[in-house]
N, C-alpha and C. Protein backbone atom coordinates (compact mmCIF):
# COMPACT_ATOMS: atom_id res chain seq x y z
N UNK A 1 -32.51 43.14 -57.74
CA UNK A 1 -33.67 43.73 -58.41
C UNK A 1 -33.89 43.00 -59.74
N UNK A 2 -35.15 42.79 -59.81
CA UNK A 2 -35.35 41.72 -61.00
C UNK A 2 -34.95 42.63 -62.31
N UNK A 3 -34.85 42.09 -63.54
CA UNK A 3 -35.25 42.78 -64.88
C UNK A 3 -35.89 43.81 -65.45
N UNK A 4 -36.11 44.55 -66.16
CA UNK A 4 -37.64 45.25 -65.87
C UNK A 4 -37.92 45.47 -67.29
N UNK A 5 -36.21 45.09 -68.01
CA UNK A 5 -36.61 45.02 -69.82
C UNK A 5 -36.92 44.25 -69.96
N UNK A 6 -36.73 43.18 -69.06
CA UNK A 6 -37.07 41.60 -69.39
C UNK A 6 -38.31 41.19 -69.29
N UNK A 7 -39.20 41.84 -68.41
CA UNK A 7 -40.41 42.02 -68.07
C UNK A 7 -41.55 42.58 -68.80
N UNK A 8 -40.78 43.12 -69.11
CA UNK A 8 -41.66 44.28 -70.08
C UNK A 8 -41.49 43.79 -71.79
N UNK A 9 -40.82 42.65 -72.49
CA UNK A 9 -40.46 42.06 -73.14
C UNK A 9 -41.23 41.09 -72.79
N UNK A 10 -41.28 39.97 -71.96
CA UNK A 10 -42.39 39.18 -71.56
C UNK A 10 -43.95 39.85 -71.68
N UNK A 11 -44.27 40.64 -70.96
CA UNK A 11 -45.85 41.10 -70.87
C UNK A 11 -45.75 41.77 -72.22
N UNK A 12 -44.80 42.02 -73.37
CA UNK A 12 -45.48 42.66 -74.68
C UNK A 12 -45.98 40.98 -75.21
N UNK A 13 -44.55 40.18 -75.09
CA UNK A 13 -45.03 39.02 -75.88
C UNK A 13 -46.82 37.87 -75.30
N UNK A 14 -47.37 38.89 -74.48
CA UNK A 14 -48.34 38.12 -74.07
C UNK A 14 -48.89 38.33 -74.35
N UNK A 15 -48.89 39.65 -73.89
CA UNK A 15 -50.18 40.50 -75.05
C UNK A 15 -50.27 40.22 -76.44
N UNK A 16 -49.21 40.48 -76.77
CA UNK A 16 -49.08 39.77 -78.57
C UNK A 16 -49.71 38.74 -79.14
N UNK A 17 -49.63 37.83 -78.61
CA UNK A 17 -50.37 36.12 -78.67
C UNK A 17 -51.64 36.46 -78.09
N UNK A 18 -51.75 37.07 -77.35
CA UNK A 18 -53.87 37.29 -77.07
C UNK A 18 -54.07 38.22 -78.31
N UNK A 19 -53.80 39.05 -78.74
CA UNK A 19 -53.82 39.68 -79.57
C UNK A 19 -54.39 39.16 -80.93
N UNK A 20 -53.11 38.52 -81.42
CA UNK A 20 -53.41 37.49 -82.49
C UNK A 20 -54.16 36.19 -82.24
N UNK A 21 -54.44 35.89 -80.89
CA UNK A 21 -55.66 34.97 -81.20
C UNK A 21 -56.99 35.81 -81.34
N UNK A 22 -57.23 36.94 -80.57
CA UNK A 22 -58.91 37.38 -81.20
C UNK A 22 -58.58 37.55 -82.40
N UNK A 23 -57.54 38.37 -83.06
CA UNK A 23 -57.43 38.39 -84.28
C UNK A 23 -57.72 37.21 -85.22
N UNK A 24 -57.31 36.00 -84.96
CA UNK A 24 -57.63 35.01 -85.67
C UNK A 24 -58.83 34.56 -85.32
N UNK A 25 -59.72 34.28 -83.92
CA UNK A 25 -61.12 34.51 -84.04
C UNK A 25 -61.91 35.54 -85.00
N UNK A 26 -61.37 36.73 -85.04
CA UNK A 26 -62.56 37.44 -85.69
C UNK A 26 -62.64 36.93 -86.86
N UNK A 27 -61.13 36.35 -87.77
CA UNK A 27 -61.99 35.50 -89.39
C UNK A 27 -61.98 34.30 -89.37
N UNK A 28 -62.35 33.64 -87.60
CA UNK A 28 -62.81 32.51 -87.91
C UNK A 28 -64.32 32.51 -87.49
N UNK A 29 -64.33 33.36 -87.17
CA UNK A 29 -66.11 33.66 -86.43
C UNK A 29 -66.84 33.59 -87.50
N UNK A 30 -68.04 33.24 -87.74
CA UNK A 30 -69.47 32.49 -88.52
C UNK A 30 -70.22 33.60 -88.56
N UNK A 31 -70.13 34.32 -87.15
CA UNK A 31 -71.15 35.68 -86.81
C UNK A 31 -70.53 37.11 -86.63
N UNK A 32 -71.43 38.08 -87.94
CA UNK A 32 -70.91 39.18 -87.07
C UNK A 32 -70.87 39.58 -85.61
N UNK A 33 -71.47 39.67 -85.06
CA UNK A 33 -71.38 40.10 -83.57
C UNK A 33 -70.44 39.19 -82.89
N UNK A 34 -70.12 38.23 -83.18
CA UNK A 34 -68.99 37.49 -82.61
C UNK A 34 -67.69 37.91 -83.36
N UNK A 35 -67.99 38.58 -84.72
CA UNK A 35 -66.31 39.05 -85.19
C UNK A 35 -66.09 40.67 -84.33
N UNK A 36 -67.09 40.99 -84.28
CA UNK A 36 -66.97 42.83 -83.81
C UNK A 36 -66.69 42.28 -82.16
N UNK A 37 -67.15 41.16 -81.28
CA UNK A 37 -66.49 41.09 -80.30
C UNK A 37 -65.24 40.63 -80.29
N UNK A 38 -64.80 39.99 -81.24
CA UNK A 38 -63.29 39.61 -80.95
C UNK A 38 -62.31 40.76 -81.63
N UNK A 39 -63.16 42.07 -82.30
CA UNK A 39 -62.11 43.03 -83.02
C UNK A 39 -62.01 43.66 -81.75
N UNK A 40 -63.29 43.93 -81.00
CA UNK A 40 -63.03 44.68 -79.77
C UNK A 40 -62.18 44.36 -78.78
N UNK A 41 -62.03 43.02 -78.40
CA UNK A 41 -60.85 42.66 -77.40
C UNK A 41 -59.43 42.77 -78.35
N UNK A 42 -59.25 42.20 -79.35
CA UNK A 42 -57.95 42.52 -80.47
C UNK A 42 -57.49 44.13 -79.68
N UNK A 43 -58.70 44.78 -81.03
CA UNK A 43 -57.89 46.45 -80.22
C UNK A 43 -57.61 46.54 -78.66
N UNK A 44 -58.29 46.56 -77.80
CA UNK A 44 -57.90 46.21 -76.68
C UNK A 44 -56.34 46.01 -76.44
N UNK A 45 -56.48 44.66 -76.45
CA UNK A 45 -54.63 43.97 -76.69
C UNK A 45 -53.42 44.71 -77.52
N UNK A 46 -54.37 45.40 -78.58
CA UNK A 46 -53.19 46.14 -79.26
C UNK A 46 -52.91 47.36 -78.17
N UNK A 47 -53.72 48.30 -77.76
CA UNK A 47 -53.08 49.44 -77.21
C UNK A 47 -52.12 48.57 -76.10
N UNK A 48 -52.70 47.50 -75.40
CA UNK A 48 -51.86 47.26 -74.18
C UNK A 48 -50.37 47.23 -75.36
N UNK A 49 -50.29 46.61 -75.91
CA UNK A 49 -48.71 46.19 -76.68
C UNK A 49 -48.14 47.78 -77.29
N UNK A 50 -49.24 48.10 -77.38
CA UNK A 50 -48.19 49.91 -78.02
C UNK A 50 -48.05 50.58 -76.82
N UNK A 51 -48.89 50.11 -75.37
CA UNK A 51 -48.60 51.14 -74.26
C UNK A 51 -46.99 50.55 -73.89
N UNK A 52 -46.90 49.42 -73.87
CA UNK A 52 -45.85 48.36 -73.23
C UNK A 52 -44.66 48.41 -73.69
N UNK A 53 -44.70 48.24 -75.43
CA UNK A 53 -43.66 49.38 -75.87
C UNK A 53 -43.18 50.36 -76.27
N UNK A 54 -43.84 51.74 -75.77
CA UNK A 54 -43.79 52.72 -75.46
C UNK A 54 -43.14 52.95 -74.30
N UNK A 55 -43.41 52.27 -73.25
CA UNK A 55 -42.84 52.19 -71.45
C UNK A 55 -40.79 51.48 -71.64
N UNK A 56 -41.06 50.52 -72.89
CA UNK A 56 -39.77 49.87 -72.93
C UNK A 56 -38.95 51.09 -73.24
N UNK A 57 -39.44 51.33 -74.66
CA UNK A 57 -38.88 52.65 -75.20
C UNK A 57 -37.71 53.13 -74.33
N UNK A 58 -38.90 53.81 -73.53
CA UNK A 58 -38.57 55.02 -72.40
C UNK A 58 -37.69 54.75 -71.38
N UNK A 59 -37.57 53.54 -70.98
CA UNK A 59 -36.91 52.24 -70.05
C UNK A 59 -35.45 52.56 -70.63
N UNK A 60 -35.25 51.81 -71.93
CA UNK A 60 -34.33 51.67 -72.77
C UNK A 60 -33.44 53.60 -73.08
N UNK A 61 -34.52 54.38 -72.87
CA UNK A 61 -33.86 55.43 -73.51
C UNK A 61 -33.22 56.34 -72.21
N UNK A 62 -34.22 56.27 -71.16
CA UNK A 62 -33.78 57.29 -69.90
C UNK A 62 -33.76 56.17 -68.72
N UNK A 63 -33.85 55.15 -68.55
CA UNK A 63 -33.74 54.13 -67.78
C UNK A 63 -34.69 54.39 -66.63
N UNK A 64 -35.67 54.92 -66.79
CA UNK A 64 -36.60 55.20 -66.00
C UNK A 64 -37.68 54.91 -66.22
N UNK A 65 -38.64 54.95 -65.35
CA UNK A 65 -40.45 54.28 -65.88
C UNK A 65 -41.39 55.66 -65.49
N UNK A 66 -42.03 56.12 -66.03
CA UNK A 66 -42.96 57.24 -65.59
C UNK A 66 -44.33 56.86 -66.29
N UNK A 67 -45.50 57.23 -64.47
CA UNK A 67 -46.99 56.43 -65.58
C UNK A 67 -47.87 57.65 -65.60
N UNK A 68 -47.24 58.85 -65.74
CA UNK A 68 -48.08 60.07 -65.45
C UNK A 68 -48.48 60.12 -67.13
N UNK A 69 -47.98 59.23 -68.10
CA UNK A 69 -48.82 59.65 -69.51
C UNK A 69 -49.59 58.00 -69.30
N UNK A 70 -49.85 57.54 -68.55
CA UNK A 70 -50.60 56.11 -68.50
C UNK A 70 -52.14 56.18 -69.10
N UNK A 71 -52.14 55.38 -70.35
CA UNK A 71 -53.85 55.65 -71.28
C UNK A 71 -54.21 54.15 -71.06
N UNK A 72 -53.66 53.40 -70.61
CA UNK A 72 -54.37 51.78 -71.36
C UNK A 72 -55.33 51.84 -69.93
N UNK A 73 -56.24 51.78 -70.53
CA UNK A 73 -57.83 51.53 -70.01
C UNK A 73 -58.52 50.22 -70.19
N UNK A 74 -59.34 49.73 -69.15
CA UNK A 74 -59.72 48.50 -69.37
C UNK A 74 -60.65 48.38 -71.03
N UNK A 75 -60.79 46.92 -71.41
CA UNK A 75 -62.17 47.05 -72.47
C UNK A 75 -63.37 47.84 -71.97
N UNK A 76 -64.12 48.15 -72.69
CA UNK A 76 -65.78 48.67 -72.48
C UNK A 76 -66.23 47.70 -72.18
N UNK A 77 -66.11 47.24 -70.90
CA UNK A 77 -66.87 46.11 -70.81
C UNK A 77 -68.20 45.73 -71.05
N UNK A 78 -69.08 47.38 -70.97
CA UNK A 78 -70.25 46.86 -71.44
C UNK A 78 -70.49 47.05 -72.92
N UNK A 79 -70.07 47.67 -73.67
CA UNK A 79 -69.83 47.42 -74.92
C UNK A 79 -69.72 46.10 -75.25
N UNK A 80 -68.55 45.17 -74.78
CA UNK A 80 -68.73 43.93 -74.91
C UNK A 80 -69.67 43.08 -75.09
N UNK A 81 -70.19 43.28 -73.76
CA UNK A 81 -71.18 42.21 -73.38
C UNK A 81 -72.68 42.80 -74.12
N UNK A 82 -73.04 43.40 -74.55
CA UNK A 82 -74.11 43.65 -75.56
C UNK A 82 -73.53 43.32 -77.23
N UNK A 83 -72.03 43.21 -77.31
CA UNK A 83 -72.14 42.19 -78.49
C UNK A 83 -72.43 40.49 -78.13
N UNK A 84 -71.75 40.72 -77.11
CA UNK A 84 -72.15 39.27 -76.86
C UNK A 84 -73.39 38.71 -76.37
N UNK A 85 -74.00 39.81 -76.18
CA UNK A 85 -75.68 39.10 -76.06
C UNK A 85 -76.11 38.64 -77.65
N UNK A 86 -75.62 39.64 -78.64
CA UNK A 86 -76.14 39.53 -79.50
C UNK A 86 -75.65 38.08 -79.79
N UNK A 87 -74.65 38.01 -80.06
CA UNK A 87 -73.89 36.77 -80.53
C UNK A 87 -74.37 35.55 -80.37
N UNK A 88 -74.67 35.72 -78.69
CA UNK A 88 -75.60 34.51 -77.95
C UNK A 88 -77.12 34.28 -78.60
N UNK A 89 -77.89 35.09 -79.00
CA UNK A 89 -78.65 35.65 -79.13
C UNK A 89 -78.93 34.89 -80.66
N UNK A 90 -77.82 34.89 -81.45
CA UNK A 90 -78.02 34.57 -82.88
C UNK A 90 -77.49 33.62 -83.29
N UNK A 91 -76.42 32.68 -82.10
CA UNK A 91 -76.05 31.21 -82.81
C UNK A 91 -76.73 30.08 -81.86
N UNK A 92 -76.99 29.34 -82.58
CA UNK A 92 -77.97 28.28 -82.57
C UNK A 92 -76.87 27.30 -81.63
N UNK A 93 -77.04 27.03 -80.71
CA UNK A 93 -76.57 25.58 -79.69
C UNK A 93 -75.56 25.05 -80.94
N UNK A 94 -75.73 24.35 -81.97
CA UNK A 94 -74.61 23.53 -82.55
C UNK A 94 -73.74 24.75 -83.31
N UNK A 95 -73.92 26.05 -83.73
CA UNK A 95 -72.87 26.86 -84.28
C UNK A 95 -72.07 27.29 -83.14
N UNK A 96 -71.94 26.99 -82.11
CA UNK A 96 -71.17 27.74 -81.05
C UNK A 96 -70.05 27.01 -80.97
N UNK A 97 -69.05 26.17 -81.63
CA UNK A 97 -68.28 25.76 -81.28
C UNK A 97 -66.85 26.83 -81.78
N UNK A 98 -66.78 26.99 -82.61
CA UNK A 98 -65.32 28.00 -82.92
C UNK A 98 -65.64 29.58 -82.01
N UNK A 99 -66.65 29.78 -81.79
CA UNK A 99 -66.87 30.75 -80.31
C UNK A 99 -66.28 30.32 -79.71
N UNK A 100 -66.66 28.94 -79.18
CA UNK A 100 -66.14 28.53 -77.45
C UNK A 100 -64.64 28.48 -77.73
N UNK A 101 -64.06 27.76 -78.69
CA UNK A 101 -62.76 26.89 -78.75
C UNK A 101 -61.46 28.37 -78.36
N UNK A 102 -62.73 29.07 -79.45
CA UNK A 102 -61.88 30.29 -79.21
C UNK A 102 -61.69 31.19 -77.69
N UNK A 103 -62.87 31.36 -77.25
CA UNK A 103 -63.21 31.69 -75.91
C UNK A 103 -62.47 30.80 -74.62
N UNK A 104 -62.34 29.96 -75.11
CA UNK A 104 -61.68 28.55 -74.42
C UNK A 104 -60.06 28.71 -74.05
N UNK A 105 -59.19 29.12 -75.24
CA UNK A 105 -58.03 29.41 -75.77
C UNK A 105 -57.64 30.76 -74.90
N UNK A 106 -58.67 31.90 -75.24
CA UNK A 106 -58.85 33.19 -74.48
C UNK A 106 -58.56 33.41 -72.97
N UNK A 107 -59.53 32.39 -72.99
CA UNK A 107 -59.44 32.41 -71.36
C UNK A 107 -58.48 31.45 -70.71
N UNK A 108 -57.84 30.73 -71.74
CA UNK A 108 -56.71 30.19 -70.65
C UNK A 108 -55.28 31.32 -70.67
N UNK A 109 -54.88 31.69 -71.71
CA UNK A 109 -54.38 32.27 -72.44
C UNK A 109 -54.54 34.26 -71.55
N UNK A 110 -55.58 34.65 -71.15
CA UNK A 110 -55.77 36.18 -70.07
C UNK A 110 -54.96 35.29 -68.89
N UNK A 111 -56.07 34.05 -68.24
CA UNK A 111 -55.06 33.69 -67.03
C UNK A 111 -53.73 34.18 -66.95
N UNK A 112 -53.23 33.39 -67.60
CA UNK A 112 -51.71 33.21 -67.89
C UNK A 112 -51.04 34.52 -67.81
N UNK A 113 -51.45 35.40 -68.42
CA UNK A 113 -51.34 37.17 -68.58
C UNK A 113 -51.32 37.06 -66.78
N UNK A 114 -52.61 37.09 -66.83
CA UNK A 114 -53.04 37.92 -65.11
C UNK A 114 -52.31 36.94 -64.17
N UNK A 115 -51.56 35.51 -64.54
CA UNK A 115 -50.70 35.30 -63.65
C UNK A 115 -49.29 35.86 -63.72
N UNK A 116 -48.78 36.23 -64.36
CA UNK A 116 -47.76 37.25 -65.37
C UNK A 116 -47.59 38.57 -64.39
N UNK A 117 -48.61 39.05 -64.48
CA UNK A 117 -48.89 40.35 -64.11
C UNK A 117 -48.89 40.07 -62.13
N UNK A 118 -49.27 39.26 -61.64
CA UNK A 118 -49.15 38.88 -60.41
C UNK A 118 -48.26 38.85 -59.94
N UNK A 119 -47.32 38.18 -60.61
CA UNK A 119 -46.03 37.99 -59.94
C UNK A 119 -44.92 39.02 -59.82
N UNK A 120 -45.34 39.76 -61.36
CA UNK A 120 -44.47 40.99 -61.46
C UNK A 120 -44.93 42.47 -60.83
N UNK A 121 -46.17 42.19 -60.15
CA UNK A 121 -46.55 43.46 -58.93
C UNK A 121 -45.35 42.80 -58.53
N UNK A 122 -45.48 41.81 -57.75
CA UNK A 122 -44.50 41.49 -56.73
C UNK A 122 -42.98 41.78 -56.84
N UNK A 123 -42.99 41.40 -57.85
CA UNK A 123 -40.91 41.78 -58.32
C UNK A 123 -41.29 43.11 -58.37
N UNK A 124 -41.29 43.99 -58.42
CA UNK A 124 -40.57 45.22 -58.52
C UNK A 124 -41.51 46.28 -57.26
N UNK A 125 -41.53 47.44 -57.50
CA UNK A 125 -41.58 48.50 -56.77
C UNK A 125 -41.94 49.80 -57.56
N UNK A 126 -42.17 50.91 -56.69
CA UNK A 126 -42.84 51.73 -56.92
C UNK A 126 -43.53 51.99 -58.31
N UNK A 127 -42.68 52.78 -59.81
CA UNK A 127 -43.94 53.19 -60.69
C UNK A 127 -44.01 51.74 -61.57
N UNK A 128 -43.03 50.54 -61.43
CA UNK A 128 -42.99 49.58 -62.22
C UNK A 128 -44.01 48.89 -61.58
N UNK A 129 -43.86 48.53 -60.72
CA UNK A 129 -45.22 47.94 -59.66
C UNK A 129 -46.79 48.13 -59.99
N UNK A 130 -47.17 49.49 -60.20
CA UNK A 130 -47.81 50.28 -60.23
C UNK A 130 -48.45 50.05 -62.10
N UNK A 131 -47.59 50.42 -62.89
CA UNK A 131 -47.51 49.43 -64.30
C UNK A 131 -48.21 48.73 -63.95
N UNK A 132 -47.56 46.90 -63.54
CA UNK A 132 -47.77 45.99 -63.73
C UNK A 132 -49.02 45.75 -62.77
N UNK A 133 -49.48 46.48 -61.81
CA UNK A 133 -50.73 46.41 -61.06
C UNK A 133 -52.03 46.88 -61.88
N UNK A 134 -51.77 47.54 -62.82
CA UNK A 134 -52.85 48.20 -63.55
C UNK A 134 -53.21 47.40 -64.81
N UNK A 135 -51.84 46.68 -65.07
CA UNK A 135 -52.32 45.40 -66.30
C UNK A 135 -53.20 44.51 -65.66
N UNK A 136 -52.62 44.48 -64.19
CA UNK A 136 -53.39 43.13 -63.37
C UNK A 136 -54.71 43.42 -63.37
N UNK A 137 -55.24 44.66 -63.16
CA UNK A 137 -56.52 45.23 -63.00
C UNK A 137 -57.10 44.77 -64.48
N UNK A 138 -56.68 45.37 -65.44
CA UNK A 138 -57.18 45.00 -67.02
C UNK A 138 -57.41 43.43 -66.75
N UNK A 139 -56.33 42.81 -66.89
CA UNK A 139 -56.32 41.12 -67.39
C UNK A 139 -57.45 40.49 -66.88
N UNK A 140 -57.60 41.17 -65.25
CA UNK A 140 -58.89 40.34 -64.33
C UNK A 140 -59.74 40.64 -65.05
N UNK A 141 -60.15 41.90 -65.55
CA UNK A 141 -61.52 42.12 -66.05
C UNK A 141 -61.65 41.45 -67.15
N UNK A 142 -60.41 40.96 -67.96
CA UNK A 142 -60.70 39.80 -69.34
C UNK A 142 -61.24 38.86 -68.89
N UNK A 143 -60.11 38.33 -67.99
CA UNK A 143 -60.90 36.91 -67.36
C UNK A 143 -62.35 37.00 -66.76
N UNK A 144 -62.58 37.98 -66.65
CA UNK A 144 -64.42 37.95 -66.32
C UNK A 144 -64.97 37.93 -67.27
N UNK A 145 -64.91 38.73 -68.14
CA UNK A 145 -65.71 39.17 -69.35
C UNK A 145 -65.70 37.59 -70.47
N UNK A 146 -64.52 37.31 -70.44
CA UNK A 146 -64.04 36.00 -71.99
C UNK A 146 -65.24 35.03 -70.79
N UNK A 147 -64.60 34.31 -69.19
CA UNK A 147 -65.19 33.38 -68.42
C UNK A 147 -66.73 33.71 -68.87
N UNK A 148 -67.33 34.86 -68.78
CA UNK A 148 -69.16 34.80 -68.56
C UNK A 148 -69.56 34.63 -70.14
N UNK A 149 -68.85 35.31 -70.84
CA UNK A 149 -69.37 34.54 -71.90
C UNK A 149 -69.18 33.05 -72.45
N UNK A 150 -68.52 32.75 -71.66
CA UNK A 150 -67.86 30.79 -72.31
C UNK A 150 -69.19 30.30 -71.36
N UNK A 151 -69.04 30.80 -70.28
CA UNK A 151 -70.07 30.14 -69.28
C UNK A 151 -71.53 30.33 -69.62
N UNK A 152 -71.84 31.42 -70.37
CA UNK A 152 -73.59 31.49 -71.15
C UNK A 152 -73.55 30.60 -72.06
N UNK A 153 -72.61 30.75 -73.31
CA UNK A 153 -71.87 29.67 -74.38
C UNK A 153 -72.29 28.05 -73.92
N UNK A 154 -71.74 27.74 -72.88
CA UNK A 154 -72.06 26.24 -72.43
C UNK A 154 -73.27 25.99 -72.36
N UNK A 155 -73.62 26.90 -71.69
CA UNK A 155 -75.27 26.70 -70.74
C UNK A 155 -75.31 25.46 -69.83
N UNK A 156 -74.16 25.52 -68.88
CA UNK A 156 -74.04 24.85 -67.74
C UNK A 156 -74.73 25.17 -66.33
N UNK A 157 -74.70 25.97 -66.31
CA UNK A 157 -75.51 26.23 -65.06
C UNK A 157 -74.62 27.11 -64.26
N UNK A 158 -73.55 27.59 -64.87
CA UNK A 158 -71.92 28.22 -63.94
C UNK A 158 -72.06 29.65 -65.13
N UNK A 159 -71.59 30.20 -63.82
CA UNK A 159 -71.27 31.51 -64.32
C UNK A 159 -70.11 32.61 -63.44
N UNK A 160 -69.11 32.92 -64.16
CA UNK A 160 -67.94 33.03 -63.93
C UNK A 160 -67.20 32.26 -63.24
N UNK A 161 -67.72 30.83 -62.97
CA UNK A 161 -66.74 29.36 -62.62
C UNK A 161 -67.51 29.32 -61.79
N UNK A 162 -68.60 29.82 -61.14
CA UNK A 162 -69.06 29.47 -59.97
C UNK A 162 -70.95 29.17 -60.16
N UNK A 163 -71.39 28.20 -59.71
CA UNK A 163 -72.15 27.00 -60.02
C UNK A 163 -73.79 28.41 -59.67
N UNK A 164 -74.84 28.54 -60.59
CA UNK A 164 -75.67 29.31 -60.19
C UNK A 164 -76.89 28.74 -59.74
N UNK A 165 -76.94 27.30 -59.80
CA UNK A 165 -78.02 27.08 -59.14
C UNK A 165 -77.41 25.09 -59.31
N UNK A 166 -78.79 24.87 -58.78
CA UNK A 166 -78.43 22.89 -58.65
C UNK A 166 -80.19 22.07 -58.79
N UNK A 167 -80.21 21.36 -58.88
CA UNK A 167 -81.50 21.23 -59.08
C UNK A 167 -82.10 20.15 -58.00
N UNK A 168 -80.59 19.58 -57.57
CA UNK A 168 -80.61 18.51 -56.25
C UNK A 168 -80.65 19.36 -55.06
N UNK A 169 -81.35 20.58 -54.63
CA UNK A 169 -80.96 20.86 -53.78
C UNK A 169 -80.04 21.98 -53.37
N UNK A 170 -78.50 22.47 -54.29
CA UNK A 170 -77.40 22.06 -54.16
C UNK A 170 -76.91 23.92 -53.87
């Protein structure tokens, strides 16, 4: 049976580092609506890290996992994305770069989480499983939410990695 302090020590320290990067986006952001979207994913990341060690806690104290007090809820996603219209909305094609770099960082950085979280459905079983299936649920919805906005951000023609139109045809 794998770890499960060890695990749970890993997924705080991930959260942690997403954490402190919106955090460091929001005072590197140019735009309000781009700082109030990166405070909103921040908090976000923080409850995951106070739910995570809260669960260690409990791990550590009764050697057991129970998710019947389970609160971490995905972002508002649409909350989000109406700051980020705004955001879009108010920086000009050449101010968008510490958005993206940041958005860029974000989204490699959730992956990594939601591959995290993948593997550790797999290692364990019943309420730990169950845990780590419900982060998986959260993380995907980052990676949608950070991906569609990098992908408006570009103005490539892709949206959530996948190509929305072609002009050859395509």
């Amino acid at each position: 049976m794998p770890d499960l302090e060890a695990a749970l020590k890993t997924a705080i320290t991930c959260e942690q580092g997403i954490r402190d990067l919106y955090n460091q986006a929001t005072t590197e952001s140019s735009d309000a609506a781009g700082r109030r979207v990166f405070t909103l994913l921040a908090e976000d990341e923080q409850s995951h890290v106070d739910y995570l060690e809260f669960k260690l806690r409990q791990w550590q104290a009764e050697g057991r996992l129970t998710l019947s007090d389970f609160k971490a809820t995905p972002v508002d996603r649409e909350r989000v994305e109406q700051e980020l219209a705004r955001l879009s909305a108010t920086l000009e094609r050449d101010d968008r770069g510490v958005e993206q770099q940041m958005l860029s960082k974000a989204l490699a950085m959730e992956i990594e989480t939601r591959g995290l979280y993948e593997r550790l459905v797999g290692d364990f079983d019943d309420e730990a499983a169950a845990l780590f299936e419900r982060f998986l649920e959260i993380e995907s919805g980052h990676v949608d939410v950070v991906q569609s906005q990098l992908d408006y951000l570009s103005q490539t023609g892709y949206w959530l990695g996948y190509k929305e139109f072609g002009l050859e045809g395509e």
